[in-house]
PDB file of N, CA and C in Angstrom:
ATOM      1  N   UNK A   1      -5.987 -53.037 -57.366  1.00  0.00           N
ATOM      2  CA  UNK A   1      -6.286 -53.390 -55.996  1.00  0.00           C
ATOM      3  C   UNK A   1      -7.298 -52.374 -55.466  1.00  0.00           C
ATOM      4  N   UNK A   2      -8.066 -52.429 -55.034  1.00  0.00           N
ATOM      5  CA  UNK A   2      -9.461 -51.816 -54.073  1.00  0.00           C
ATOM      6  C   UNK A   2      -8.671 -51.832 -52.685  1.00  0.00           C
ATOM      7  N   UNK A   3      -9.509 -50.991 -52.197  1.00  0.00           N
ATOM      8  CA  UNK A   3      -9.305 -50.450 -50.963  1.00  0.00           C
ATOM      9  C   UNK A   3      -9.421 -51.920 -49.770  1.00  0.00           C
ATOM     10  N   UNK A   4     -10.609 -52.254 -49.471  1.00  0.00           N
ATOM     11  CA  UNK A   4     -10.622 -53.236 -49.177  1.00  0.00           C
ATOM     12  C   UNK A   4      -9.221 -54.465 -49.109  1.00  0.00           C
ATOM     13  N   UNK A   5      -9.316 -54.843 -50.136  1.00  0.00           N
ATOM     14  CA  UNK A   5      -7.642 -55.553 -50.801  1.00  0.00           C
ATOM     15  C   UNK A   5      -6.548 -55.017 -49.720  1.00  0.00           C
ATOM     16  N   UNK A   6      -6.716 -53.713 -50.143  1.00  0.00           N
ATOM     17  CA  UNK A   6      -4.736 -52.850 -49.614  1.00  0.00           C
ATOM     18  C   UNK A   6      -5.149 -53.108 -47.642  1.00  0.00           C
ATOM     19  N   UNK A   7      -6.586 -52.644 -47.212  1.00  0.00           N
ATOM     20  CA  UNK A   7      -6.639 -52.900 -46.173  1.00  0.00           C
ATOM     21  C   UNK A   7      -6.233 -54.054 -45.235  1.00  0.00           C
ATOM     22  N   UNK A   8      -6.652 -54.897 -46.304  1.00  0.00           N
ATOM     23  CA  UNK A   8      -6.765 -56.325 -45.597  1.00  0.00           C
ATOM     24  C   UNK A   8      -4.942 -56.703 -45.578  1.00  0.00           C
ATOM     25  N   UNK A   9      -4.444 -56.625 -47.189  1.00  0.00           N
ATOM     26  CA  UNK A   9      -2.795 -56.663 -47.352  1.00  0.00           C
ATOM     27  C   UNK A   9      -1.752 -55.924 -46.746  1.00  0.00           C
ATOM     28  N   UNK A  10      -2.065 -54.919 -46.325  1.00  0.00           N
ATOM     29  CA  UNK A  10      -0.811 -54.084 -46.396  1.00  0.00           C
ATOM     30  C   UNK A  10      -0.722 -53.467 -44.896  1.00  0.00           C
ATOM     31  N   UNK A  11      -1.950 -52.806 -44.130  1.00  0.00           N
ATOM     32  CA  UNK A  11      -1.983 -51.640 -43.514  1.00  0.00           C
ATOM     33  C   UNK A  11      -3.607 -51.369 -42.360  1.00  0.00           C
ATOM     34  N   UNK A  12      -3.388 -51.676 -41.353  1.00  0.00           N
ATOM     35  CA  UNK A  12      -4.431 -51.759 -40.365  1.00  0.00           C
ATOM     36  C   UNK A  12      -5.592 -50.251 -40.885  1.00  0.00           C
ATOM     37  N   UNK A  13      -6.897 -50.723 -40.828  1.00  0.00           N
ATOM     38  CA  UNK A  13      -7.811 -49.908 -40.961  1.00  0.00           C
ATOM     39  C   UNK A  13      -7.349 -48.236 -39.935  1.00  0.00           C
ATOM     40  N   UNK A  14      -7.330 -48.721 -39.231  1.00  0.00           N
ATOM     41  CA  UNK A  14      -7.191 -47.377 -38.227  1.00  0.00           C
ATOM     42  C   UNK A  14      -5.531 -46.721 -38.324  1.00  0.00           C
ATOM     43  N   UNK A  15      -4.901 -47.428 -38.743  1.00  0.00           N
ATOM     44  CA  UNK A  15      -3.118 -46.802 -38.748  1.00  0.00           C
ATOM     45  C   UNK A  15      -3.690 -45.762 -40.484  1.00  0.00           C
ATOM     46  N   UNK A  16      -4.157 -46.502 -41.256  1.00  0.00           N
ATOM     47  CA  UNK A  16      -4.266 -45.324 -42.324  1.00  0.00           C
ATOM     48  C   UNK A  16      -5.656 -44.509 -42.200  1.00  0.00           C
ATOM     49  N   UNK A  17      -6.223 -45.291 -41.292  1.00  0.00           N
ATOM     50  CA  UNK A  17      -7.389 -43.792 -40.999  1.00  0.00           C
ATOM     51  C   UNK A  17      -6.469 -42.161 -40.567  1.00  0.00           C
ATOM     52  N   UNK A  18      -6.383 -42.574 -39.604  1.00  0.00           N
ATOM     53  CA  UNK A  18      -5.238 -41.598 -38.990  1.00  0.00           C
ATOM     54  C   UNK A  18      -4.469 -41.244 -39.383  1.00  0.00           C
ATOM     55  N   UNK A  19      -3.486 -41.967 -40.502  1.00  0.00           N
ATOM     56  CA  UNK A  19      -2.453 -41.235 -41.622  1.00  0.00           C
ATOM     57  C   UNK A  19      -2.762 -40.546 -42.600  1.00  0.00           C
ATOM     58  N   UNK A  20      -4.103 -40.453 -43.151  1.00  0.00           N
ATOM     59  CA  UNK A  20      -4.772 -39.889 -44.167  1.00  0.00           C
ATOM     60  C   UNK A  20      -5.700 -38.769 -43.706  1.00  0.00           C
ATOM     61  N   UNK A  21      -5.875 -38.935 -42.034  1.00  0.00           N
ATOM     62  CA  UNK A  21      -6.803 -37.520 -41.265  1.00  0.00           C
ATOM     63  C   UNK A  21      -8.153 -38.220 -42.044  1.00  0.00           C
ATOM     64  N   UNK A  22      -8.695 -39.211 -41.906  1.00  0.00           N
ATOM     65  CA  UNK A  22     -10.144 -39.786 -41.883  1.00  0.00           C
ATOM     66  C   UNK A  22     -10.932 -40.210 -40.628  1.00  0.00           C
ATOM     67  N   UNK A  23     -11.922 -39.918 -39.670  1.00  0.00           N
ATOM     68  CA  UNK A  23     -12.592 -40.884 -38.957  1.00  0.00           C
ATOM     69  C   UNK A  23     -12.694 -42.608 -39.330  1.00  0.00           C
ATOM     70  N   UNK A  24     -12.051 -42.898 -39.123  1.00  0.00           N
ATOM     71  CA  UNK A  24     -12.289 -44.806 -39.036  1.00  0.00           C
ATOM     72  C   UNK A  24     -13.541 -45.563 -39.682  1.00  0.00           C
ATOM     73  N   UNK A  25     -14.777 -44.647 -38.897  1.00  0.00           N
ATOM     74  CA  UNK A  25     -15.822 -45.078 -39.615  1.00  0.00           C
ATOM     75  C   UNK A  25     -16.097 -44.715 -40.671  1.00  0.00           C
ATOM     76  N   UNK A  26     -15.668 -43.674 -41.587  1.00  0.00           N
ATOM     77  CA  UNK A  26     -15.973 -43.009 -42.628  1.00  0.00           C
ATOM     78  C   UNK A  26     -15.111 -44.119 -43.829  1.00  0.00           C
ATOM     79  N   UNK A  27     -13.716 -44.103 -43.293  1.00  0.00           N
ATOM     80  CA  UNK A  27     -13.025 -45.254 -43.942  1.00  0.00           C
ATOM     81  C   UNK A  27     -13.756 -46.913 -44.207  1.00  0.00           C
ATOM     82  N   UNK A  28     -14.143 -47.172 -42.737  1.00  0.00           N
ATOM     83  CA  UNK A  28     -14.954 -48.132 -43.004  1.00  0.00           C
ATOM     84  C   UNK A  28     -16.050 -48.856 -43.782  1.00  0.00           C
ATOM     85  N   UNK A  29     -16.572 -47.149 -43.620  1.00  0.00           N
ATOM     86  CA  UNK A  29     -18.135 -47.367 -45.208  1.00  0.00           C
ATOM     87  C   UNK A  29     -17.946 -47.209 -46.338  1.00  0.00           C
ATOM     88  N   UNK A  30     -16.252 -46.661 -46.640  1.00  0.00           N
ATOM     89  CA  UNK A  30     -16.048 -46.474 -48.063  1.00  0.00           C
ATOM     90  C   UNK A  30     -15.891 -48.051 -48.509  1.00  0.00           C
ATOM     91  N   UNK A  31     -14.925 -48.738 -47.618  1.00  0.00           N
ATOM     92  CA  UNK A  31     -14.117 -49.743 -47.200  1.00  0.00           C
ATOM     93  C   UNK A  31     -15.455 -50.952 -48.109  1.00  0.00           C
ATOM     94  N   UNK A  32     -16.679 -50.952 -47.242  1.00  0.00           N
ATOM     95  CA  UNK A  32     -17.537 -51.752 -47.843  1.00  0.00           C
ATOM     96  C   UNK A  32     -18.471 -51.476 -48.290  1.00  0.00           C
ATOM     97  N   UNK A  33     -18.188 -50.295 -48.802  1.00  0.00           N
ATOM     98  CA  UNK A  33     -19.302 -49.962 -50.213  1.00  0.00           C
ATOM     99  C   UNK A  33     -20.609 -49.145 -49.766  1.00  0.00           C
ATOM    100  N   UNK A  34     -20.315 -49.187 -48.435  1.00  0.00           N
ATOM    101  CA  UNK A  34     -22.058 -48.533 -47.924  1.00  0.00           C
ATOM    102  C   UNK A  34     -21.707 -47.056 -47.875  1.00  0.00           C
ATOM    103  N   UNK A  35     -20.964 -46.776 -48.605  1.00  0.00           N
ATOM    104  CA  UNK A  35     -20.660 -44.673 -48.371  1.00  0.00           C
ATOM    105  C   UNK A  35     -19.887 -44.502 -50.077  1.00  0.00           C
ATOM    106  N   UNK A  36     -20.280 -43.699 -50.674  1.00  0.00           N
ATOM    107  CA  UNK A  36     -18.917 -43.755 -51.770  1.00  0.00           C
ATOM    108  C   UNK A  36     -18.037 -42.569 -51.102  1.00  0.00           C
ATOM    109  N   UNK A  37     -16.752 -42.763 -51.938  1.00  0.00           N
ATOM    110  CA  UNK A  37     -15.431 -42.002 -51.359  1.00  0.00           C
ATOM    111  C   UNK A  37     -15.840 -40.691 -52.401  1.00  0.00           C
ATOM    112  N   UNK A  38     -15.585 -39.503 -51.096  1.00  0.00           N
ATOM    113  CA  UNK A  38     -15.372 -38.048 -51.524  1.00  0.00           C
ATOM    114  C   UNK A  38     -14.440 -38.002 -52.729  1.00  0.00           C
ATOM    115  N   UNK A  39     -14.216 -37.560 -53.568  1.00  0.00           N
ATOM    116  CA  UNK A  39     -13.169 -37.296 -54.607  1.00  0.00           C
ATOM    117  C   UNK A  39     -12.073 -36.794 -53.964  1.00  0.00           C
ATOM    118  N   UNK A  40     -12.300 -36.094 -53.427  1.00  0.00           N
ATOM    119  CA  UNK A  40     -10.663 -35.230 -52.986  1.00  0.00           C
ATOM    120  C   UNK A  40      -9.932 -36.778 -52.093  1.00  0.00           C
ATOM    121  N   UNK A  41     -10.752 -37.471 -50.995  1.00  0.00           N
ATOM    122  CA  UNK A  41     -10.334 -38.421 -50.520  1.00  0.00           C
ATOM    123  C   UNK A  41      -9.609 -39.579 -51.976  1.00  0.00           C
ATOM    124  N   UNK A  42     -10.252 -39.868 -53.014  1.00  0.00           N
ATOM    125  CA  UNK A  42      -9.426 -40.635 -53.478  1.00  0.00           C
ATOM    126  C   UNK A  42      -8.030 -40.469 -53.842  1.00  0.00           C
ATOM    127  N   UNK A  43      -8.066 -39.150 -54.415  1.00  0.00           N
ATOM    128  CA  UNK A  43      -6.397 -38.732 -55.039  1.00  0.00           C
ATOM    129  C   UNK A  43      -5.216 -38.779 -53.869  1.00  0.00           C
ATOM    130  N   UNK A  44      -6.476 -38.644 -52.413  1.00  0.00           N
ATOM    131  CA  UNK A  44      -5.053 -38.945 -50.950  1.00  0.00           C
ATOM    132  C   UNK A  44      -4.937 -40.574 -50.725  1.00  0.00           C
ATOM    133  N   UNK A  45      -6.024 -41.409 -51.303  1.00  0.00           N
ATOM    134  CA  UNK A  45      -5.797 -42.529 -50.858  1.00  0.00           C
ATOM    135  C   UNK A  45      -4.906 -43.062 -51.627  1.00  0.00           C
ATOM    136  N   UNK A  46      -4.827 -42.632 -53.029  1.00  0.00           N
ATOM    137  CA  UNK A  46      -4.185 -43.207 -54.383  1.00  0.00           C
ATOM    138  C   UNK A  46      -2.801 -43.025 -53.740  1.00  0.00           C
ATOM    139  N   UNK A  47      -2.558 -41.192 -53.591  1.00  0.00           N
ATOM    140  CA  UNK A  47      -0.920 -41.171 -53.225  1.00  0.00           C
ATOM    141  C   UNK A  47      -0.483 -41.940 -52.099  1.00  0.00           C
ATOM    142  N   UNK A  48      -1.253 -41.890 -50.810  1.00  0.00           N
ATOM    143  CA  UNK A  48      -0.463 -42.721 -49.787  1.00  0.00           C
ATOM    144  C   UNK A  48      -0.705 -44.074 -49.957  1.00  0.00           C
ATOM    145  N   UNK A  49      -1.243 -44.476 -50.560  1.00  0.00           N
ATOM    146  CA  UNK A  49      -1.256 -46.291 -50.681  1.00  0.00           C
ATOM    147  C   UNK A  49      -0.089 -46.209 -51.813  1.00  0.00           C
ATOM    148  N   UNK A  50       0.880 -45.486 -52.256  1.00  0.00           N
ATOM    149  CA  UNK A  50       1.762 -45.676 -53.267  1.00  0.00           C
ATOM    150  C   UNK A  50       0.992 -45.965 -54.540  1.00  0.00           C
ATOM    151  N   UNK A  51      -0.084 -45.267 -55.389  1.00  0.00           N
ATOM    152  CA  UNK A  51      -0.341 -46.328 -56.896  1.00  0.00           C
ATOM    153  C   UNK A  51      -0.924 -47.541 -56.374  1.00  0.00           C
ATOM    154  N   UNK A  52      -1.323 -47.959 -55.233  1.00  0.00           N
ATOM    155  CA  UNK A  52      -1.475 -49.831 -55.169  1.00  0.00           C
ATOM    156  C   UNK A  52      -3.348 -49.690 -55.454  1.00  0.00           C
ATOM    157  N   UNK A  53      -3.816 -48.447 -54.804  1.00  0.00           N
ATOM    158  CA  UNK A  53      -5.467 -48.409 -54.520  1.00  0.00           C
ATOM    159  C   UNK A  53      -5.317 -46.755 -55.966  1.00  0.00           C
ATOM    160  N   UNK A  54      -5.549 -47.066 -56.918  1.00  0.00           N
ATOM    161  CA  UNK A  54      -5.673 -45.918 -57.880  1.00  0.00           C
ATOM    162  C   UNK A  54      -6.781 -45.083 -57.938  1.00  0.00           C
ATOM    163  N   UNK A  55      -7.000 -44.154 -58.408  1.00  0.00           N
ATOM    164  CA  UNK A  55      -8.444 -43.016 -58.900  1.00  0.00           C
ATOM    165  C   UNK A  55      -9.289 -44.463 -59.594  1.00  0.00           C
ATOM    166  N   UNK A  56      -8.537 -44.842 -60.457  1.00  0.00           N
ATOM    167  CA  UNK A  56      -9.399 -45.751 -61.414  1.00  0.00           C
ATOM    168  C   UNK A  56     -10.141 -46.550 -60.829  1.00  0.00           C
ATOM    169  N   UNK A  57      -9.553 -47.384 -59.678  1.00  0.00           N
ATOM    170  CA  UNK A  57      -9.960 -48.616 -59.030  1.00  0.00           C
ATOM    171  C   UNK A  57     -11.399 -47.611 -58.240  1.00  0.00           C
ATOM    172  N   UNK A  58     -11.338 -46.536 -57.688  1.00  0.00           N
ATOM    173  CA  UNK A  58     -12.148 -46.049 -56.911  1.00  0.00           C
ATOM    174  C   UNK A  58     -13.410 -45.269 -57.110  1.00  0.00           C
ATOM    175  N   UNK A  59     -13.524 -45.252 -58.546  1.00  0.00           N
ATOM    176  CA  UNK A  59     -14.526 -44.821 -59.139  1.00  0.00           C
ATOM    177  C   UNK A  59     -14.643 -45.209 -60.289  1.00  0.00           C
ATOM    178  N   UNK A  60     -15.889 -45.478 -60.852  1.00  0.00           N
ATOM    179  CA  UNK A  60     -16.676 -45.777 -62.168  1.00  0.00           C
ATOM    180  C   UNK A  60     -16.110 -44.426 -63.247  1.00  0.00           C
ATOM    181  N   UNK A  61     -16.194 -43.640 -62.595  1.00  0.00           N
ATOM    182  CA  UNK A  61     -16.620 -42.421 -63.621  1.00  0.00           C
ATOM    183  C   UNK A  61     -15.079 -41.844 -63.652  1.00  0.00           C
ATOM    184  N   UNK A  62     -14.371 -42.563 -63.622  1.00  0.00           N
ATOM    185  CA  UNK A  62     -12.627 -41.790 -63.036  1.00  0.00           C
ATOM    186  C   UNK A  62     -12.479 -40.785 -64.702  1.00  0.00           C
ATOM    187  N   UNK A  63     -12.522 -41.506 -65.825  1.00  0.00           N
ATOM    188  CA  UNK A  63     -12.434 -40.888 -66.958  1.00  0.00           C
ATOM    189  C   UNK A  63     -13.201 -39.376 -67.448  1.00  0.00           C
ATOM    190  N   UNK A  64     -14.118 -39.152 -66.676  1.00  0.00           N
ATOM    191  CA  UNK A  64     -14.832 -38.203 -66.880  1.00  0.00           C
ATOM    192  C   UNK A  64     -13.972 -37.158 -65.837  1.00  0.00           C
ATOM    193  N   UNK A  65     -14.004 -37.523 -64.286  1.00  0.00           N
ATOM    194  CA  UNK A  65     -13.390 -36.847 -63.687  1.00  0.00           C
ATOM    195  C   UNK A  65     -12.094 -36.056 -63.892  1.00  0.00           C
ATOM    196  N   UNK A  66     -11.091 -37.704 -64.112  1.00  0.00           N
ATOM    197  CA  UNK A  66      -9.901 -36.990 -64.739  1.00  0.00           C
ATOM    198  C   UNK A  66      -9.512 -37.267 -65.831  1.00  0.00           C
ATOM    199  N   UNK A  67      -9.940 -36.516 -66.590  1.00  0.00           N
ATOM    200  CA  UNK A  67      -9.834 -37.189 -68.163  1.00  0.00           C
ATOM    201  C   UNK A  67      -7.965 -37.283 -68.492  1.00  0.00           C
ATOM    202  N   UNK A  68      -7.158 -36.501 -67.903  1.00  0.00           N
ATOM    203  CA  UNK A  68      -6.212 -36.734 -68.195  1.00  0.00           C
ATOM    204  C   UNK A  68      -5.051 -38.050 -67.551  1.00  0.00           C
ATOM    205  N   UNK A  69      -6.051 -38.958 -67.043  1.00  0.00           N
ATOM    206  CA  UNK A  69      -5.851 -40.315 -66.801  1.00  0.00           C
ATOM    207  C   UNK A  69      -5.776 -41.261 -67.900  1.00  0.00           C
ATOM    208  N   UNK A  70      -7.252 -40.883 -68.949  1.00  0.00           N
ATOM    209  CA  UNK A  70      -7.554 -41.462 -70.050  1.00  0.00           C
ATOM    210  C   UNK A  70      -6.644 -40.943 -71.348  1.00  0.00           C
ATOM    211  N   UNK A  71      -6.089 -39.524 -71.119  1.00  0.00           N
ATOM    212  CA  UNK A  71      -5.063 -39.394 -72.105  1.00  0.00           C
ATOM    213  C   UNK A  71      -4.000 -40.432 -72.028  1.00  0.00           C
ATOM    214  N   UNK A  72      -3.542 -39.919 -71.115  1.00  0.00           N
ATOM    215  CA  UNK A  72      -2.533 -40.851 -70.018  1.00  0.00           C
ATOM    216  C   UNK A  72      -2.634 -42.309 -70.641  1.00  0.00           C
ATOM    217  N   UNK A  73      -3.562 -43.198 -70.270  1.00  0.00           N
ATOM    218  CA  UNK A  73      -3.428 -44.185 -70.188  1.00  0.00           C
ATOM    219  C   UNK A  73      -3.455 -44.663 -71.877  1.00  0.00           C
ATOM    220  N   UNK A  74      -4.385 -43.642 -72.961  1.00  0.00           N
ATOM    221  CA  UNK A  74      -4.187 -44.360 -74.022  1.00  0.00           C
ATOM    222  C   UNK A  74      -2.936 -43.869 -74.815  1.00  0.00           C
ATOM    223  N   UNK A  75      -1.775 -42.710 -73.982  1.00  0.00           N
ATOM    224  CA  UNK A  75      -0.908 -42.646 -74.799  1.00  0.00           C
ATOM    225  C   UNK A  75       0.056 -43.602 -74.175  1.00  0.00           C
ATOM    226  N   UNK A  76       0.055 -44.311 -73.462  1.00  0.00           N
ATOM    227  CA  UNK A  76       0.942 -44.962 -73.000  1.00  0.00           C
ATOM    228  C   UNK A  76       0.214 -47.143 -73.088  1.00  0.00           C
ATOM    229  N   UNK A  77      -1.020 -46.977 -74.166  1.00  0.00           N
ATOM    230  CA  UNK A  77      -1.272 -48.114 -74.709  1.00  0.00           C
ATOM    231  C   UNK A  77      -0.796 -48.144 -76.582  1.00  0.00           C
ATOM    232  N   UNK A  78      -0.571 -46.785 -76.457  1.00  0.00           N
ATOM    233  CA  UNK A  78      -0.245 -46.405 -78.440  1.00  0.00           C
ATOM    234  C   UNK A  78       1.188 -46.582 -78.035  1.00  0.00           C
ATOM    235  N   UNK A  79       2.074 -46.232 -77.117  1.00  0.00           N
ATOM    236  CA  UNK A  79       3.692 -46.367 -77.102  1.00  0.00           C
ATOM    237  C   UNK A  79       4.181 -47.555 -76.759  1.00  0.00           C
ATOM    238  N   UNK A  80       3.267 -48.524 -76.243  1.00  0.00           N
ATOM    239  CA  UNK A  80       3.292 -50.295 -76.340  1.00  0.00           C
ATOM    240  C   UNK A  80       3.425 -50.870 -77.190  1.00  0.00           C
ATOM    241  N   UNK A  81       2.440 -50.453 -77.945  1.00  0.00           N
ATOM    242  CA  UNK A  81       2.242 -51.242 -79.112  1.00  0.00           C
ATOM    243  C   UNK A  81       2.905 -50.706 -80.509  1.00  0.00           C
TER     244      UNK A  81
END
């Protein structure tokens, strides 16, 4: 789920501006793409949206950033299968 998505589903633009300590508009331009999101802002959006808006969903480059996402995620595609 993208930000956008959780906005529209879950949680008024301005109730999680304010729960996360963002200006509205700053949320807004992440919201539609015309700003990218600060890094430190994603790992607060990830935790307070519960997991629903992830690092992954919020950046291209999440694997480089946090590579221990990509551990993460391929040791837990080798314990699936």
């Amino acid at each position: 789920m993208n930000l956008d998505q959780y906005l529209t589903a879950h949680e008024k633009p301005i109730s999680f501006s304010k729960r996360i300590g963002v200006p509205t508009p700053s949320l807004s331009n992440w919201r539609r793409g015309k700003r990218p999101i600060p890094i430190k802002w994603m790992i607060i959006i990830e935790k307070e949206t519960g997991g629903l808006v992830s690092r992954k969903e919020l950046c291209d480059r999440w694997h480089e950033i946090w590579p221990e996402l990509a551990t993460q995620e391929q040791t837990e595609s080798e314990t699936a299968a």
